[in-house]
Structure formats: C-alpha cells, structure tokens
Protein backbone atom coordinates (compact mmCIF):
# COMPACT_ATOMS: atom_id res chain seq x y z
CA UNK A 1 12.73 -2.30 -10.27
CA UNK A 2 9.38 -1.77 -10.05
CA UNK A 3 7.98 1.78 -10.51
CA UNK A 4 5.45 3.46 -8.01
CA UNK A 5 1.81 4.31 -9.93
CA UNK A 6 -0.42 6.99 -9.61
CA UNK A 7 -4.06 7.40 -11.66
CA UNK A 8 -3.31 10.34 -14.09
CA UNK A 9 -5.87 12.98 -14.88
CA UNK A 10 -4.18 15.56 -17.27
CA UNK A 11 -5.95 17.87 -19.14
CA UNK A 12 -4.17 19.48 -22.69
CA UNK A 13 -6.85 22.65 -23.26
CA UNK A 14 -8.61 22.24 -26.76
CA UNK A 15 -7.01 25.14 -27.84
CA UNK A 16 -3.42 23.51 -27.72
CA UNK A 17 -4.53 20.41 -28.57
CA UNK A 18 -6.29 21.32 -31.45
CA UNK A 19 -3.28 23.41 -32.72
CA UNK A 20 -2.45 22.36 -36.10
CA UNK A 21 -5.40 20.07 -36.95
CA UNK A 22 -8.25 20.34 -39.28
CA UNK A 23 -11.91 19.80 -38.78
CA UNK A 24 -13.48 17.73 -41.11
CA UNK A 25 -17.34 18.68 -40.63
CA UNK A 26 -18.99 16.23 -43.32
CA UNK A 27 -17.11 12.81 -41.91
CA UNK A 28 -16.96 14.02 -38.54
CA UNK A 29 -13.12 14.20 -38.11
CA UNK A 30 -10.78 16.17 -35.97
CA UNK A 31 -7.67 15.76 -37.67
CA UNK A 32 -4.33 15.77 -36.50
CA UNK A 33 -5.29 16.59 -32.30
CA UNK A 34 -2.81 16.17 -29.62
CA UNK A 35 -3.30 13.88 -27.40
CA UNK A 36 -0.30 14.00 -25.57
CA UNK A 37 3.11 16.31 -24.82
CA UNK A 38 6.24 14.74 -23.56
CA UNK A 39 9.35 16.65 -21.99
CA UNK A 40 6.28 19.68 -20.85
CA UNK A 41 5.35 20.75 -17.50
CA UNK A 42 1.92 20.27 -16.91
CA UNK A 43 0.38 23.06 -14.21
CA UNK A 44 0.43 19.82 -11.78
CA UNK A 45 4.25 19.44 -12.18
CA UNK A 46 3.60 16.50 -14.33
CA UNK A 47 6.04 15.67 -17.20
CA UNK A 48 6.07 13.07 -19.61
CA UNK A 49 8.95 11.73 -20.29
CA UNK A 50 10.04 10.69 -24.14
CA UNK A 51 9.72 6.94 -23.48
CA UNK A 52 5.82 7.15 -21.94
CA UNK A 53 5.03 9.26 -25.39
CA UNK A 54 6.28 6.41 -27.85
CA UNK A 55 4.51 4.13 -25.58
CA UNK A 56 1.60 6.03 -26.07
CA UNK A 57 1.84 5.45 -29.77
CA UNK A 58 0.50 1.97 -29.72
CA UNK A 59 -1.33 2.18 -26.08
CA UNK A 60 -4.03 4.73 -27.33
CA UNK A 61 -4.14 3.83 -31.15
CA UNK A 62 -7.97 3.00 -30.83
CA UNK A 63 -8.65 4.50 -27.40
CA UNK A 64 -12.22 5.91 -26.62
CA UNK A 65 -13.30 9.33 -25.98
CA UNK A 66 -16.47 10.39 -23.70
CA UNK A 67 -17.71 13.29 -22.74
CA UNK A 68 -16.59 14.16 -19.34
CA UNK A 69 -14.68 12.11 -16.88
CA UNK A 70 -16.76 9.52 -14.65
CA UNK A 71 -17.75 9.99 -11.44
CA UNK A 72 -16.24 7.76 -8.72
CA UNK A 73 -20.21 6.49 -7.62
CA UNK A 74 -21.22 6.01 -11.04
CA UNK A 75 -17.74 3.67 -11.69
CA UNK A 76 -19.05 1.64 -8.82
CA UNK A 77 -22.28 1.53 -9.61
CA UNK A 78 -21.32 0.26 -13.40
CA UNK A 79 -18.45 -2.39 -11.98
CA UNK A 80 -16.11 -0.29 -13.17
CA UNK A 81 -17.45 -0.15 -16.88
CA UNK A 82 -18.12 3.45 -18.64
CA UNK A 83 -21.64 4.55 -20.56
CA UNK A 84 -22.23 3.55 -23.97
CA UNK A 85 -24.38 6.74 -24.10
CA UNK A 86 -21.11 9.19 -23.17
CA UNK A 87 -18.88 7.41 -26.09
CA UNK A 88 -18.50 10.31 -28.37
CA UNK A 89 -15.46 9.17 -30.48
CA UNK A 90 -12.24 7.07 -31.07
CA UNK A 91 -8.62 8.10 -31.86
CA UNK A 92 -6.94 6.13 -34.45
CA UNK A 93 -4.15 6.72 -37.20
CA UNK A 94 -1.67 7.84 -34.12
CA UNK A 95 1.73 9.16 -34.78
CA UNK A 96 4.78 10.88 -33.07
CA UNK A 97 5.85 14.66 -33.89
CA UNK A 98 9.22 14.44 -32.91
CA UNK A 99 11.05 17.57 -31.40
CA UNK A 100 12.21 18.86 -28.16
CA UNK A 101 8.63 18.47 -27.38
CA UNK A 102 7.30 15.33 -28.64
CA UNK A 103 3.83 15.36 -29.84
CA UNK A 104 1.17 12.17 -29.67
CA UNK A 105 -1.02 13.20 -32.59
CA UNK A 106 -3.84 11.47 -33.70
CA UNK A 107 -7.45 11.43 -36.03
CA UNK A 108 -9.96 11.47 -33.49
CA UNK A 109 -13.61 10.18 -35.33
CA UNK A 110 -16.32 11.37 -33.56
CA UNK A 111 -19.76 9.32 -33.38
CA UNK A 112 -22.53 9.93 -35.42
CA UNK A 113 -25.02 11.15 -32.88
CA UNK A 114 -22.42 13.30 -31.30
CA UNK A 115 -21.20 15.13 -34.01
CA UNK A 116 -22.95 18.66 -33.89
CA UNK A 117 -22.02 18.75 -30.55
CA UNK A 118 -18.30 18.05 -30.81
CA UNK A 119 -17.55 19.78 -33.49
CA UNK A 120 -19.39 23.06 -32.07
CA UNK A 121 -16.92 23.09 -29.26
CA UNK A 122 -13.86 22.25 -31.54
CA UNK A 123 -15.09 25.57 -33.72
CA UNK A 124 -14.91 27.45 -30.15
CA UNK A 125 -14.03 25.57 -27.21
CA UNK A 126 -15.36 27.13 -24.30
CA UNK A 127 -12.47 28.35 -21.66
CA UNK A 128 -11.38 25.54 -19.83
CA UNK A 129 -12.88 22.70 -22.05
CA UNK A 130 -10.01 20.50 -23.43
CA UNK A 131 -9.16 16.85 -24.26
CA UNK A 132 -7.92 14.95 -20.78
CA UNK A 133 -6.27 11.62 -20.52
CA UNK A 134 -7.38 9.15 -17.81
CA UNK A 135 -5.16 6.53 -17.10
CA UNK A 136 -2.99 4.50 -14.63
CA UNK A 137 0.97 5.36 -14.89
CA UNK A 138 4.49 4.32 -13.64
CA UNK A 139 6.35 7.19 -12.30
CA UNK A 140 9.21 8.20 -10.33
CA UNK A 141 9.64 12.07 -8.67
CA UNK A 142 12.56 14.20 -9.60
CA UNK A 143 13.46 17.59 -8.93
CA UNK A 144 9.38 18.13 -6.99
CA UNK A 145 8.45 16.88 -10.50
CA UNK A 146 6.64 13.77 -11.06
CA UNK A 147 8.34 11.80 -14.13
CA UNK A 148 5.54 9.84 -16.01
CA UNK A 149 7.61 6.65 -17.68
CA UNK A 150 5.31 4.77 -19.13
CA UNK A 151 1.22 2.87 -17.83
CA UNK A 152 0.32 0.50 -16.25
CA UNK A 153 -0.79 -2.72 -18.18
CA UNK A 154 -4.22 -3.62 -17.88
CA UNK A 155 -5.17 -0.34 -16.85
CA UNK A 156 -8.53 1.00 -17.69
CA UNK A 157 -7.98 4.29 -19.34
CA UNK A 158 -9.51 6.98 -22.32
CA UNK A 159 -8.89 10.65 -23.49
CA UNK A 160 -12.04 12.46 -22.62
CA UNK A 161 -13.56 15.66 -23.35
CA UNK A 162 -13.88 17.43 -20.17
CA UNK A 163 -15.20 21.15 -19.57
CA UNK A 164 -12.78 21.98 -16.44
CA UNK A 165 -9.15 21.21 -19.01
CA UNK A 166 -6.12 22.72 -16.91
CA UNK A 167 -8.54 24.04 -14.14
CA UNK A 168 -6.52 22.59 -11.20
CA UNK A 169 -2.90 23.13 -10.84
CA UNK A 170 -2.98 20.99 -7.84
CA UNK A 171 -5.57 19.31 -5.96
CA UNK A 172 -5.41 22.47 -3.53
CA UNK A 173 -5.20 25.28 -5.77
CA UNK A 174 -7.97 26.66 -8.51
CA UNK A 175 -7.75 29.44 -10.64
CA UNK A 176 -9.72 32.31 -10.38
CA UNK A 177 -11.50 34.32 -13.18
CA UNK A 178 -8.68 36.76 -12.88
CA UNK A 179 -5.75 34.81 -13.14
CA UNK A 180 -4.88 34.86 -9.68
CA UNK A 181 -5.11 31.54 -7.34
CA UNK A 182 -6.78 31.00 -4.12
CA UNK A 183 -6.20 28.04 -1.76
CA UNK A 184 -8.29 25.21 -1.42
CA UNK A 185 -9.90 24.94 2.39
CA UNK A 186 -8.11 21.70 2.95
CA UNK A 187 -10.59 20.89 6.32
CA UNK A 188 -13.79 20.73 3.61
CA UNK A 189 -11.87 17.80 1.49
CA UNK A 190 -13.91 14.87 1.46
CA UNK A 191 -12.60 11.13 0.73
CA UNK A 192 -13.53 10.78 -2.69
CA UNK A 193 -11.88 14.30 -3.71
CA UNK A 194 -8.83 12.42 -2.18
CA UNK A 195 -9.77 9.03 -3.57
CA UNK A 196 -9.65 10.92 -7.38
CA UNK A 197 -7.10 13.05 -6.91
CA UNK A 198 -4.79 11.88 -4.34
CA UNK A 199 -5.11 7.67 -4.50
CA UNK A 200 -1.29 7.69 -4.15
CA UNK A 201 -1.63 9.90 -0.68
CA UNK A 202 -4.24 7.83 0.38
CA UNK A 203 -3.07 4.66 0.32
CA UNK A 204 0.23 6.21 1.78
CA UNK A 205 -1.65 6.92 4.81
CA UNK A 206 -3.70 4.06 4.88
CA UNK A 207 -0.28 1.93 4.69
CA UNK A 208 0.87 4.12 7.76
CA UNK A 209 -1.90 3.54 9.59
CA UNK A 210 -1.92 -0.35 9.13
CA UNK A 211 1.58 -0.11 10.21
CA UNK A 212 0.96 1.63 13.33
CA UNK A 213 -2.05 -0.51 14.14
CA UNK A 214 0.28 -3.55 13.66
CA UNK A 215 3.43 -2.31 15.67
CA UNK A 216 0.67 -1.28 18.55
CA UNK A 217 -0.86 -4.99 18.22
CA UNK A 218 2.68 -6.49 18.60
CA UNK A 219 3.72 -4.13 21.48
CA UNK A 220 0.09 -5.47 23.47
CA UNK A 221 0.97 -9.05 22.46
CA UNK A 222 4.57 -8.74 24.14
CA UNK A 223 3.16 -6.98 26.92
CA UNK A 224 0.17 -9.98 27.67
CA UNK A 225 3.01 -12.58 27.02
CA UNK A 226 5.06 -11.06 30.15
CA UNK A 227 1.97 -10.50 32.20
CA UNK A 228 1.76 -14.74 31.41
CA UNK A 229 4.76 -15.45 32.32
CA UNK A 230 4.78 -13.33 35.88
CA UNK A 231 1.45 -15.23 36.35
CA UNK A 232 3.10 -19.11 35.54
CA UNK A 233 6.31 -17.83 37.72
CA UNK A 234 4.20 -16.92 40.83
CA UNK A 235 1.99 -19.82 40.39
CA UNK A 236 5.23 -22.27 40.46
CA UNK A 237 5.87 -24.48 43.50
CA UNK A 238 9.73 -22.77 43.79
CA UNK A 239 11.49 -21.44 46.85
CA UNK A 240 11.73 -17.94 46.02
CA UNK A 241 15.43 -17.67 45.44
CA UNK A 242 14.76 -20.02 42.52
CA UNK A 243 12.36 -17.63 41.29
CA UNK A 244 14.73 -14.85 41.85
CA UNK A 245 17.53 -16.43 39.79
CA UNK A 246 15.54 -16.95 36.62
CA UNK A 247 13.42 -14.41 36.62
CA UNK A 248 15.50 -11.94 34.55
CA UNK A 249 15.80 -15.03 32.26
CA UNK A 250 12.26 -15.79 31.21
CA UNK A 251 11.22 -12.52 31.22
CA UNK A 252 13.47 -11.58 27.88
CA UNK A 253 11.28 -10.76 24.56
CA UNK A 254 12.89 -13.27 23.00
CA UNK A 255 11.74 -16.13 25.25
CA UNK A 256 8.27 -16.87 24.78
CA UNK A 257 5.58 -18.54 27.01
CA UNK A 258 6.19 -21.76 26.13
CA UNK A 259 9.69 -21.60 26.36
CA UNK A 260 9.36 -19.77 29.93
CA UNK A 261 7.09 -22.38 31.07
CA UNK A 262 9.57 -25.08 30.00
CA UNK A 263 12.15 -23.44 32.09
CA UNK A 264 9.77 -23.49 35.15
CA UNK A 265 9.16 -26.37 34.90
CA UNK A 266 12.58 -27.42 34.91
CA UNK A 267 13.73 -25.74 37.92
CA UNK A 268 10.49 -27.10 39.59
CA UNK A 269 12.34 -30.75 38.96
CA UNK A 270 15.46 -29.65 40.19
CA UNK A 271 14.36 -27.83 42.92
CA UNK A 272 12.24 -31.64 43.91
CA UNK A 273 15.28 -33.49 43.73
CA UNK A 274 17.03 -31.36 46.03
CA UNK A 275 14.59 -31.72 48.41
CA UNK A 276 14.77 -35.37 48.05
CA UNK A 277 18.14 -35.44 48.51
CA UNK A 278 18.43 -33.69 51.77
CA UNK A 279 15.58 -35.60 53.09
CA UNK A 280 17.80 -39.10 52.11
CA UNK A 281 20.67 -37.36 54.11
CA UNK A 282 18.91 -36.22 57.07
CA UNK A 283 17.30 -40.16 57.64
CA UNK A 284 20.89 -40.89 59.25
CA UNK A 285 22.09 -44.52 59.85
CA UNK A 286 21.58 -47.05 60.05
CA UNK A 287 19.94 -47.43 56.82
CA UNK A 288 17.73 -49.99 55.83
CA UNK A 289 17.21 -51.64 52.64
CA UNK A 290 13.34 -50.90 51.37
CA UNK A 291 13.49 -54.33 49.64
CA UNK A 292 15.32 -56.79 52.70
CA UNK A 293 13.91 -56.84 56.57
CA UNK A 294 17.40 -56.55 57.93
CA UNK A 295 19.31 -53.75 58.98
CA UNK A 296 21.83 -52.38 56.43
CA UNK A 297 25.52 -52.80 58.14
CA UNK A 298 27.05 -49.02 58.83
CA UNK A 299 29.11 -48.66 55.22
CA UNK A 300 27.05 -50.39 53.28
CA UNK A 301 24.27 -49.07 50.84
CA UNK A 302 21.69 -51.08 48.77
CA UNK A 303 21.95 -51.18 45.37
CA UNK A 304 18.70 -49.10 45.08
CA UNK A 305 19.86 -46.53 47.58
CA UNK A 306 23.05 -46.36 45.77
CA UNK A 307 21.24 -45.63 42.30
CA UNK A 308 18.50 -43.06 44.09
CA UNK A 309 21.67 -41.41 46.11
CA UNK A 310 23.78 -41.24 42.70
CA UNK A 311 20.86 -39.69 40.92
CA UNK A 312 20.77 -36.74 43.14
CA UNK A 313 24.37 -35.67 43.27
C-alpha cells in the first residue's frame, strides 16, 4: 500500500546533535554528529520510526550540507537546483547507535572556505542554530503523531545548518524568549508559508476544491441535458398525451439526449402510423385498388391494401 508523503523540515539543535562528537579543527571535521533520532518526539509530533533510521544509513551516507534552508523563490528561480556557494560540507562514514533511541551518526567534513565559520558555531552554537534535515518522506499518523517510515525515492533532500533549529513546534506556534508560546495570527499566513510548511494541507484542499468544482460541473451538465430534452419533447410533432406518457421516461438521469431523442422519435413514428391507419378506416367502401381502374368488390382487398392495412395493426 502506498504511503501518504509529506516534505520534512526537522531541526535536531546543535547542542544535541553535537553531543558526543569531537571537533577536529586542523582537517575540518565534526566527528561523530547526529543526524538523525528515531523512536523521539520531535516538538512537531514527528517521530521516526526504527525502519526510516536504518534507511537513513545508506540514504544520507554522502549527503550535502548548506548553510540555511532555501527559499521557495530562489528553488524556482535555480530549477530546483541549490547554490554551490551555500555547500559548506558533506556527511560520510554514517553509522547506527542502536538503543531505545536509535542514533544516525555521522563525520560531517566541512569545506575548506567554510571552515572558520562552521566550526565557530560548533564551539558555541548560537540558541536555536542546529543541523535540520530536508527531505521528502512516507508517513502514516498514529495516535495525533505523524510516523515517518522511510523517503521518498528520488527525492531531493540535505541536512542543513539552519539558525532557527527547533524554533517552530508547529507551523502556528513560536516560542517566545521566555519559554512561553504565543499563537500564530493564522489570517496573516501567506501561500508560500503554507506551500513550505503545510504542502500536505495544501494539496488536501486543492484536491477538495477540484472535487467540488467537478461535482458542480456534473450537476450543470445534468441540469442543461434536461433543459435539452424538455426543449426536443416540446418541439416534437406528438399529440400531447404521447408526450405525457413518456415524459417521466426520458427525463431520468440515466437516459441521455441521444437516447431521449431516439425515443421521440419513435413515438413520432408510431404516433404517424396511427394516424394513417384511422385515415385508411375512415375512407369506407367501396375500396378501390390504387394500381387497377375498377372498383374493388365489397370483401375484397388488394394485395397492397392488405400489406399497408396489416402493417398498421
């Protein structure tokens, strides 16, 4: 079965994540970071399970880092395609600390020409500055959590470093200074804040509006299909009790306008021959053969008559 996705933003703070490792100043190394947490809570209700951290093992074994995450313009601008110029490192030598709590560790080697900086905010990361992974994930919700099973293949994705780590437990909610939270005026959100944090909501309600536009489209169609056939019925050349009796009939939304117009048509035949047929009975006798310039003896019928009479009965 396939899993629903959602683009994943979550932030470990560089404190946490750099729990345990080493710096290596003079080969530019930060060794032994954590790049990822399974079985853990995140502050959005996020968990990963077991089975999306041992995937992680080989899916970010070479993954890039940058310095902050991109901005939805600047993505569009670039075809999708990050800055060479925010590359600061790559993770590599990966491995699983297993527990309760399984860590995805990892070497991450920073670049060259962004060494100084990194490492000064490894020595003392600024609050809220932390390592966050971007990527595209299959997930299913239990419990008002949201289970993170594994990615999504093909996906583009990186574990940045980011200044704003853990800021948002949700994406209406914020911390303040002191501790306390304060809700997000929800009237001031603009697309792209729900575009980057919220895709999943958004194309929920862009799949409910398609499906309202649709059932609205069908209702009008239904609606102009009756209004047709009313239209071909009153147009027809039928006495009206004919148009009384199958009324009811053509009018059902399962018979369309063809179909209607079919029946019309047929009742307009029928409706012909009767008249036919009472004008053959009203001529009387006695009755003369179209084809001969004799009388036709009381009795006796033509053999044209007889086929014309014997079509109408």
């Amino acid at each position: 079965m396939t899993k629903n996705l959602m683009d994943l933003l979550e932030s470990i703070d560089l404190s946490e994540s750099l729990g345990g490792a080493s710096i290596d100043e003079v080969n530019g190394v930060l060794k032994n970071v954590v790049l990822m947490t399974g079985n853990k809570k995140s502050e959005n209700n996020t968990v990963y399970s077991s089975k999306a951290v041992q995937e992680g093992l080989s899916r970010y074994e070479g993954a890039k880092m940058y310095l902050d995450h991109p901005r939805t313009d600047e993505l569009a601008q670039r075809r999708g395609n990050r800055s060479v110029r925010d590359l600061a490192g790559v993770y590599r030598g990966l491995r699983i600390e297993e527990g309760a709590q399984p860590k995805l560790r990892g070497d991450l080697h920073i670049m060259e020409s962004m060494k100084s900086l990194v490492i000064s905010i490894a020595k003392n990361p600024p609050k809220g500055t932390g390592l966050s992974l971007r990527d595209r994930g299959r997930y299913r919700t239990e419990k008002g959590l949201t289970l993170v099973e594994g990615f999504e293949e093909g996906a583009d994705f990186s574990v940045d470093l980011v200044t704003r780590a853990s800021l948002n437990k949700s994406l209406f909610e914020s911390k303040q200074e002191g501790g306390g939270e304060e809700t997000m005026d929800i009237t001031k959100l603009t697309l792209q804040e729900l575009e980057e944090g919220r895709k999943d909501l958004v194309e929920a309600i862009t799949q409910k509006a398609v499906a309202g536009f649709t059932k609205q489209l069908e209702e009008s169609q239904v609606k102009l299909a009756g209004a047709d056939k009313l239209l071909a019925l009153t147009e027809a050349k039928l006495p009206t009790e004919f148009k009384e009796a199958i009324r009811p009939v053509i009018m059902k939304a399962g018979v369309t306008l063809e179909e209607a117009k079919a029946i019309i048509s047929s009742q307009e035949t029928l409706a012909k021959s009767f008249s036919v047929k009472t004008e053959l009975k009203k001529a009387g006798d006695p009755k003369v053969n179209a084809g001969a310039s004799r009388p036709v003896e009381e009795g006796t019928e033509s053999v044209d008559d007889a086929a014309i009479i014997a079509a109408f009965q």
